[in-house]
Protein backbone atom coordinates (compact mmCIF):
# COMPACT_ATOMS: atom_id res chain seq x y z
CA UNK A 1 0.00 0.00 0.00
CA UNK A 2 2.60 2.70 1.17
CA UNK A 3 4.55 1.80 -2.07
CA UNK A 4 1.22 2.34 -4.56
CA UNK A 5 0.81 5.48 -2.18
CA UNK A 6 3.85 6.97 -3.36
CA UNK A 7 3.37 5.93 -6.51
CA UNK A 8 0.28 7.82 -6.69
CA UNK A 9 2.48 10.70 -5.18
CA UNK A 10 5.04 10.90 -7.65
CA UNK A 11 2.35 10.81 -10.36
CA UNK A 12 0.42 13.60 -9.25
CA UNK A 13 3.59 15.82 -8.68
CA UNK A 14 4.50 14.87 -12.48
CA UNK A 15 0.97 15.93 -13.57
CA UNK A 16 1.49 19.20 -11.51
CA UNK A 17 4.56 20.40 -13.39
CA UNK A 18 3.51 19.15 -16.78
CA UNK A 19 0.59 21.68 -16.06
CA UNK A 20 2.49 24.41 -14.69
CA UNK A 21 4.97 24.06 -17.64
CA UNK A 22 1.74 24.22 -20.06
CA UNK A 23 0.37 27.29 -18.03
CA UNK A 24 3.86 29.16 -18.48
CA UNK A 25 4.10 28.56 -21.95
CA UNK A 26 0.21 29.21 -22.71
CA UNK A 27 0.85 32.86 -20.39
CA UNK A 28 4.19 33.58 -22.21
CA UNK A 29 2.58 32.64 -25.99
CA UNK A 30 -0.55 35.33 -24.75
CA UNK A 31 1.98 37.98 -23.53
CA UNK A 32 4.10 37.65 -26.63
CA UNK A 33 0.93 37.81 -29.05
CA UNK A 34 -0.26 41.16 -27.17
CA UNK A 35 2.82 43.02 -27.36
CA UNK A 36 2.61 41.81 -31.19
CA UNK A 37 -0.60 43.16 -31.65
CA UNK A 38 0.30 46.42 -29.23
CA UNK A 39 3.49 47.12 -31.79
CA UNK A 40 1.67 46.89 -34.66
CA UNK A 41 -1.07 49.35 -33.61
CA UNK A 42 1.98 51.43 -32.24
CA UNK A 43 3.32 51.52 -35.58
CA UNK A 44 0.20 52.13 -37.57
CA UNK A 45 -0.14 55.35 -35.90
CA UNK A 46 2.68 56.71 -36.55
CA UNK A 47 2.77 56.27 -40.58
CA UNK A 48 -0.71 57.14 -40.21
CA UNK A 49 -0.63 60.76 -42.20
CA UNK A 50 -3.11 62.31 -40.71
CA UNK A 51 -3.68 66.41 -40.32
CA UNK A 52 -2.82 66.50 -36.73
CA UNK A 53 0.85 68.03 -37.53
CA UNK A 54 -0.92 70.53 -39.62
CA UNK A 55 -3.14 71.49 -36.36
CA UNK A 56 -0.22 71.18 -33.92
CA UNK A 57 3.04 72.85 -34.43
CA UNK A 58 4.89 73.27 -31.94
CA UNK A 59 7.42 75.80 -33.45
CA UNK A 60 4.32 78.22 -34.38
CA UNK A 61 3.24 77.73 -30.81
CA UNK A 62 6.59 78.45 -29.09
CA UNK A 63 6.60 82.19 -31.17
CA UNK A 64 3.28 83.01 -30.59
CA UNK A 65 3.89 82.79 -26.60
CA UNK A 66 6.94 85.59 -27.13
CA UNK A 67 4.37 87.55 -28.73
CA UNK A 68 3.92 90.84 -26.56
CA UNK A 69 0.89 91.65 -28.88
CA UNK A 70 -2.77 92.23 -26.88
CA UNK A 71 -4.58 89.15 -28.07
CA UNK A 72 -8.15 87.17 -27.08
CA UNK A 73 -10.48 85.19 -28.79
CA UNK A 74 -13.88 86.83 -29.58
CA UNK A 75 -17.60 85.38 -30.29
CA UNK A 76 -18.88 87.30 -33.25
CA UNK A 77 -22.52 86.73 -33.76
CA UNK A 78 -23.98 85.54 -37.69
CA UNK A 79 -27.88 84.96 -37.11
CA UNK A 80 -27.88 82.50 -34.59
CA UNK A 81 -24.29 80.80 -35.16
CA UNK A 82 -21.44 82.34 -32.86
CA UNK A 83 -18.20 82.22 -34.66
CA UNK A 84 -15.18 82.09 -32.19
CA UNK A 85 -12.47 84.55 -33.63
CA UNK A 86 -8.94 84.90 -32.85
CA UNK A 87 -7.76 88.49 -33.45
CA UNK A 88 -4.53 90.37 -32.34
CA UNK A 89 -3.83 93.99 -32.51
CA UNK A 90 -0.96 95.60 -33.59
CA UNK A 91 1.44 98.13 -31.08
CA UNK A 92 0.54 101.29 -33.28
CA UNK A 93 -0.65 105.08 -32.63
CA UNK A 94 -3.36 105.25 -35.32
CA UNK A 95 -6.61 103.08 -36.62
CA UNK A 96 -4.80 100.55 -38.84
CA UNK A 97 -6.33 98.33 -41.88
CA UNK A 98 -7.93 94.48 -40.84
CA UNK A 99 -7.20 91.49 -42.33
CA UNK A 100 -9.70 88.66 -42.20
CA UNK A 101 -7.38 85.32 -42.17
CA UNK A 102 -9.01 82.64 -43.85
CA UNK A 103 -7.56 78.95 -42.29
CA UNK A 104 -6.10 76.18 -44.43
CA UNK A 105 -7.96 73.00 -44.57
CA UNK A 106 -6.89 72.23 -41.25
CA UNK A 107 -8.91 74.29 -40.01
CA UNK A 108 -7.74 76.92 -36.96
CA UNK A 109 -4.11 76.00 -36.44
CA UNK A 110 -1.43 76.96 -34.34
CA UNK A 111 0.41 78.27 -38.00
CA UNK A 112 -2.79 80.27 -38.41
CA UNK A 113 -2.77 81.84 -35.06
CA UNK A 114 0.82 82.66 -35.30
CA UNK A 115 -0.15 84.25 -39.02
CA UNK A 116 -2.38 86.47 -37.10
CA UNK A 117 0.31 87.83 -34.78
CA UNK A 118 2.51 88.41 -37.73
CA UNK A 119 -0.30 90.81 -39.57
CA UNK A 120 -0.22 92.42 -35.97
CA UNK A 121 2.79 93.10 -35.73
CA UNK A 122 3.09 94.45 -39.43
CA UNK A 123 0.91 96.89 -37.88
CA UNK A 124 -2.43 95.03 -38.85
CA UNK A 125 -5.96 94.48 -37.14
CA UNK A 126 -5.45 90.68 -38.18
CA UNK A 127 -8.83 88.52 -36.82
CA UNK A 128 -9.01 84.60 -37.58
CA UNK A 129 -12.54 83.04 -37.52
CA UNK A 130 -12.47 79.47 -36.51
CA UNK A 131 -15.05 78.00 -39.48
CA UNK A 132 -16.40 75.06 -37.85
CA UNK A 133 -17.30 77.23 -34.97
CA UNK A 134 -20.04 75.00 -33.52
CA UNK A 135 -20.02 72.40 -35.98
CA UNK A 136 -18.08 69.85 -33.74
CA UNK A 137 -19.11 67.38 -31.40
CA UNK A 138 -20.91 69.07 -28.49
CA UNK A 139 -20.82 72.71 -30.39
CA UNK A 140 -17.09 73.01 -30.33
CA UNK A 141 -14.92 73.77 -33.11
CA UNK A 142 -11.90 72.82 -34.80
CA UNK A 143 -10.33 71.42 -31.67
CA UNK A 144 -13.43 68.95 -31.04
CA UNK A 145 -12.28 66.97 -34.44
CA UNK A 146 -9.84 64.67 -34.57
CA UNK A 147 -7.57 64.75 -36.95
CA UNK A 148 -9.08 62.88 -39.89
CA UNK A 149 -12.17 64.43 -39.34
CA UNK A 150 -11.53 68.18 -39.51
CA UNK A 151 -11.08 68.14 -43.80
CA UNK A 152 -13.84 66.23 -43.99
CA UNK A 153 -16.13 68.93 -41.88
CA UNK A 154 -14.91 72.12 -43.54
CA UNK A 155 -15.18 70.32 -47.04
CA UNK A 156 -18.82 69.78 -46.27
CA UNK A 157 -19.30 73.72 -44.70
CA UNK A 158 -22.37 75.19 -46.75
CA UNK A 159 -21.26 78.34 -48.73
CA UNK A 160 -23.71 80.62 -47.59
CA UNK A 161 -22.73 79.98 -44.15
CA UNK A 162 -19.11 80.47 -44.54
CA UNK A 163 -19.97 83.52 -46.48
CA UNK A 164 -22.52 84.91 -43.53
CA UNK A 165 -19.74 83.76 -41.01
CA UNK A 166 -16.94 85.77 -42.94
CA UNK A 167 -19.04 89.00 -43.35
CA UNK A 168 -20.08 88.85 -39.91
CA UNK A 169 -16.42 89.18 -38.83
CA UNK A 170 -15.39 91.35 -41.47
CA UNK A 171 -18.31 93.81 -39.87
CA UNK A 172 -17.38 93.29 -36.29
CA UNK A 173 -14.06 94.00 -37.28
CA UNK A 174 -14.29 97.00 -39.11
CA UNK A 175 -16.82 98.84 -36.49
CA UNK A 176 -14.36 98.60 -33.68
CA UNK A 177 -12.41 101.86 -32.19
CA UNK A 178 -8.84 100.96 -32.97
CA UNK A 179 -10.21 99.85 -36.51
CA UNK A 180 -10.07 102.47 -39.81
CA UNK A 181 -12.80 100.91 -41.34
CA UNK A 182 -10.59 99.19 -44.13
CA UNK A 183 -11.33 95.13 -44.56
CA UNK A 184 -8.97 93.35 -46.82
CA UNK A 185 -9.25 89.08 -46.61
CA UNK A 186 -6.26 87.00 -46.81
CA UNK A 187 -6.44 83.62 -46.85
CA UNK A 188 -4.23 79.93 -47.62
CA UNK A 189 -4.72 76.60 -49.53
CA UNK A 190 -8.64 75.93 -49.29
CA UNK A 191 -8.69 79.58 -47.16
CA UNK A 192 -7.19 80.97 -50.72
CA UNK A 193 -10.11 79.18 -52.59
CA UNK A 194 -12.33 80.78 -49.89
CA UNK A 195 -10.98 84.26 -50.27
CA UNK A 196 -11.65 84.87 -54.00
CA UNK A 197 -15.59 83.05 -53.21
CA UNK A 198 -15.59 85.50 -50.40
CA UNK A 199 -14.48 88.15 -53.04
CA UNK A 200 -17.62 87.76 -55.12
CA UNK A 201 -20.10 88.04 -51.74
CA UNK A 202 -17.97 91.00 -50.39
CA UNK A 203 -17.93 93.87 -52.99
CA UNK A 204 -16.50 96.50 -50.37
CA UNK A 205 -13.31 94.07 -49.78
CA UNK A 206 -10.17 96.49 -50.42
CA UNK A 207 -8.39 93.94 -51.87
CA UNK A 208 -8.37 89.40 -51.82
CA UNK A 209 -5.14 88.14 -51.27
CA UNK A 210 -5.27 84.50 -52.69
CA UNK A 211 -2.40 82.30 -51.74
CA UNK A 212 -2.37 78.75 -53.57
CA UNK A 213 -6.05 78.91 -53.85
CA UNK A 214 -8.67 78.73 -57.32
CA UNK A 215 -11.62 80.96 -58.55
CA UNK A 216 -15.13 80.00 -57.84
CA UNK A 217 -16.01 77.73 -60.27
CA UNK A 218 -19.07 75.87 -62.19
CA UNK A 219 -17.65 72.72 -63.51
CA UNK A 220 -18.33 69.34 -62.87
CA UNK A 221 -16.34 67.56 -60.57
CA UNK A 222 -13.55 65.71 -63.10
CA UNK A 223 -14.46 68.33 -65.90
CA UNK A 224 -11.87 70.47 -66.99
CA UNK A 225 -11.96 73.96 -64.67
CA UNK A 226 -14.14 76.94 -66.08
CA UNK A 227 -14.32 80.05 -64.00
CA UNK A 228 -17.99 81.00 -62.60
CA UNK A 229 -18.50 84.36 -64.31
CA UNK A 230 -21.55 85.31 -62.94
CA UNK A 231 -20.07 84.85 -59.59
CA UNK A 232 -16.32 86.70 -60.28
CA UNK A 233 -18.56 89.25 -61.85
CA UNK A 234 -19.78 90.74 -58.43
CA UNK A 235 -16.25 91.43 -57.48
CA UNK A 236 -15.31 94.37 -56.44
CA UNK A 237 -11.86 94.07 -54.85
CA UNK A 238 -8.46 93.68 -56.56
CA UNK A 239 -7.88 90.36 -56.28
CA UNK A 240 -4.02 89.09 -55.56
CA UNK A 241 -2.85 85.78 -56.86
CA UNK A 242 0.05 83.82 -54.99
CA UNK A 243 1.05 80.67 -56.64
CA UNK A 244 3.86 77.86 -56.04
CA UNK A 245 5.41 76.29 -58.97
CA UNK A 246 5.76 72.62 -58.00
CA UNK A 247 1.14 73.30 -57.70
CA UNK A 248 0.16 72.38 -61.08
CA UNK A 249 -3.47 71.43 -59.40
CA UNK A 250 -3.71 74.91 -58.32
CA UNK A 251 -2.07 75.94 -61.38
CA UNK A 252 -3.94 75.00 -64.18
CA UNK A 253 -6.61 77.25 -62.93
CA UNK A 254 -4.52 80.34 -63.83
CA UNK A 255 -4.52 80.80 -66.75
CA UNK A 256 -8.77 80.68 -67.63
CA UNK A 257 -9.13 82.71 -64.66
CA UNK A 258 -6.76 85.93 -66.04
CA UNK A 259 -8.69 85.19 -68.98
CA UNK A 260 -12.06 85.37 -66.87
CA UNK A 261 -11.02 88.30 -64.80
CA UNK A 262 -9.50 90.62 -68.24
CA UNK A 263 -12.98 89.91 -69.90
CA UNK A 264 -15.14 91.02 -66.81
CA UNK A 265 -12.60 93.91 -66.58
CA UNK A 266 -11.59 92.68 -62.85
CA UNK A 267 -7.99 93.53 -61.54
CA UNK A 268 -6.48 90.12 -60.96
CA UNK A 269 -2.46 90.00 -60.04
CA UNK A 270 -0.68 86.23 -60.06
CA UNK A 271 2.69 85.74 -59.33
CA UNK A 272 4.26 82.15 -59.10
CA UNK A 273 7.08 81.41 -57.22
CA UNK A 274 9.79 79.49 -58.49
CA UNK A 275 10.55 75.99 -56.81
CA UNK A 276 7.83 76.62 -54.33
CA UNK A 277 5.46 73.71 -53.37
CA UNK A 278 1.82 73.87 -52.52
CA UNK A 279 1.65 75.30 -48.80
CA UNK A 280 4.93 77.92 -48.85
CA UNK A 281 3.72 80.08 -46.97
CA UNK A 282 3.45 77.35 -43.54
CA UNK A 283 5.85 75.43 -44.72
CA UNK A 284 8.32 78.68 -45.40
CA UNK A 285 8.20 80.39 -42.06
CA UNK A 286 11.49 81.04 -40.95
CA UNK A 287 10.99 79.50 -37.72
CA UNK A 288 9.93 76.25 -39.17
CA UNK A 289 13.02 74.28 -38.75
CA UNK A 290 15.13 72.99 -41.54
CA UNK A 291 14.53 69.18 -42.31
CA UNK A 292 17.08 66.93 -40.64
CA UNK A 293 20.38 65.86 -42.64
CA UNK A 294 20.97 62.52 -44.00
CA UNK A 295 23.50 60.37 -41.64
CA UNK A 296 26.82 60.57 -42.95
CA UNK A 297 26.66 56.91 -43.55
CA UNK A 298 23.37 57.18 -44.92
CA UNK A 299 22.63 55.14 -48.41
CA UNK A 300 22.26 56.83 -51.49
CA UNK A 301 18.68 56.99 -51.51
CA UNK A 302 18.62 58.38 -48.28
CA UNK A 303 21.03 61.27 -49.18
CA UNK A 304 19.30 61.92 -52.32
CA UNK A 305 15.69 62.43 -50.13
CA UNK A 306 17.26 64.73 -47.78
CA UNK A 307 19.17 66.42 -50.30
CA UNK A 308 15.61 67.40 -52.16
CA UNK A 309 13.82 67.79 -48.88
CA UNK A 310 16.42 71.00 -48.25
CA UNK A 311 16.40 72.18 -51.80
CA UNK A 312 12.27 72.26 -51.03
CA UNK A 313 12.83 73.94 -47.68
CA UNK A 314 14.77 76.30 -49.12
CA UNK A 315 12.51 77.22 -52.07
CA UNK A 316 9.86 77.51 -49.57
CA UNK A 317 11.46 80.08 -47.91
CA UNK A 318 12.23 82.26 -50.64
CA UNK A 319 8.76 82.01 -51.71
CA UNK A 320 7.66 82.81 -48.26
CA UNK A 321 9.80 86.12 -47.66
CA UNK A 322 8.91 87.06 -51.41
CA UNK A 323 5.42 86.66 -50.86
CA UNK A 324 5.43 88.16 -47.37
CA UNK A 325 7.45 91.25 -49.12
CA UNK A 326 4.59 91.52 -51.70
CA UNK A 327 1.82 90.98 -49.38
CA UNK A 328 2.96 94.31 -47.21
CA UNK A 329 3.59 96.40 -50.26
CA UNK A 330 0.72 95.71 -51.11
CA UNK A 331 -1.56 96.36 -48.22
CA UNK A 332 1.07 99.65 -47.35
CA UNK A 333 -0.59 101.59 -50.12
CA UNK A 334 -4.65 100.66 -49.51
């Protein structure tokens, strides 16, 4: 008996560490199939191109903060829509000019917010609406989208209510003390495209500055681009053209809108900047920083991408300080 006993015994304690071998291989296979699956979602993010950089930049941040310029952000009323405005005012001793900035596609970014200080302190009334003021989740605006989403909800803004939104500012704006009654509208990428529509419901504009953006137009989607000419033909303000020449989807539209604008008799002024991609004007801020050099052991490939990536930057910037140059001589002599 003791010897079947023991038997028994020994069997059991073999049965024991078969299992807890099986259990530590079962709990080690599990762990090893998570992290797996955590790395890989890890990973997807980040080559994930989504807008959020475009929202976030840290480098337009960091200057706006040194900014001595009296800003706040501002709830102008369109019907019964509230459109939360940034706007800065410039360190000067008379009623200066405003400039309604019109936002990229991303929507209100920390580039356009710094853009805004810059018109300040060029001696501007510069005022940014946010355009999907109340349009996010819970009423918010851009910040309430993520990333993804924020393109998609200013692609699907209604016109009329952009255009109610934009005159709504451009009135609060020009009615306050500091303000000389001037309104000029400035705006980038689908903001450009913006500025010459909001050029056609705007007659008293001083003057549309258009950067990388098209004339309204009536074609079909996938149909070669014709200019809406009853629509151009309510403008009123000189309208300012700023193109890049690596844009040839902004580009195209050039040429049939000079054509559009000489045969309504309607001052349009383009100017393309050599070597300049789609976006110069962000992208070409002097404190955006450089792109990073290739590794001195770096492949060929590698070298070559960097190489272009400067020779971009650099065009960028040229286009940017041109442009900027412009822009002021420009609004010096409304």
């Amino acid at each position: 008996m003791k010897a079947q006993c023991h038997t028994t015994r020994t069997a059991v304690r073999n049965l024991l560490s078969i299992l807890l071998v099986l259990v530590t291989v079962i709990v080690a296979l599990v762990m090893s199939a998570t992290a797996q699956d955590m790395s890989h979602h890890h990973m997807d993010m980040n080559a994930d191109p989504t807008a959020e950089s475009e929202i976030t930049q840290d480098w337009a941040k960091e200057k706006l903060a040194k900014s001595p310029r009296h800003r706040e952000w501002v709830k102008v009323k369109n019907g019964t829509r509230e459109v939360n405005s940034f706007i800065v005012y410039p360190e000067v001793n008379k009623k200066a000019t405003a400039v309604v900035v019109i936002h990229e596609i991303f929507g209100m970014s920390d580039w356009v917010q710094q853009m805004t200080d810059e018109l300040a302190e060029a001696g501007y009334i510069a005022i940014a609406p946010d355009l999907l003021s109340g349009m996010g989740p819970n009423g918010g605006g851009t910040s309430s989208f993520d990333s993804n989403a924020v393109r998609q909800a200013i692609g699907a803004l209604p016109p009329d209510q952009i255009a109610g939104d934009l005159n709504a500012v451009a009135d609060y704006v020009s009615k306050l003390p500091a303000a000389n009654g001037k309104v000029v509208a400035g705006g980038f990428c689908w903001g450009g495209t913006t500025t010459f529509f909001f050029a056609t419901r705007r007659p008293t504009l001083k003057a549309a500055f258009v950067f990388y953006g098209q004339a309204p137009s009536d074609n079909a989607q996938g149909q070669p681009f014709t200019v809406d000419k009853a629509a151009v033909g309510k403008i009123g303000a000189p309208v300012y053209g700023f193109y890049a020449e690596n844009d040839m989807r902004i580009d195209a539209t050039v040429p049939p809108t000079i054509d559009a604008m000489k045969e309504l008799k309607k001052m349009y002024d383009p100017v393309t900047y050599a070597g300049a991609g789609h976006g110069f004007m962000r992208a070409g801020e002097p404190n955006n920083r450089p792109p990073p050099a290739a590794a001195t052991n770096a492949d060929e490939a590698v070298a070559k991408k960097a190489a272009n990536d400067l020779a971009m930057y650099k065009a960028n910037r040229k286009a940017h300080d041109d442009a900027w140059a412009r822009w002021m001589a420009i609004l010096a002599k409304l």
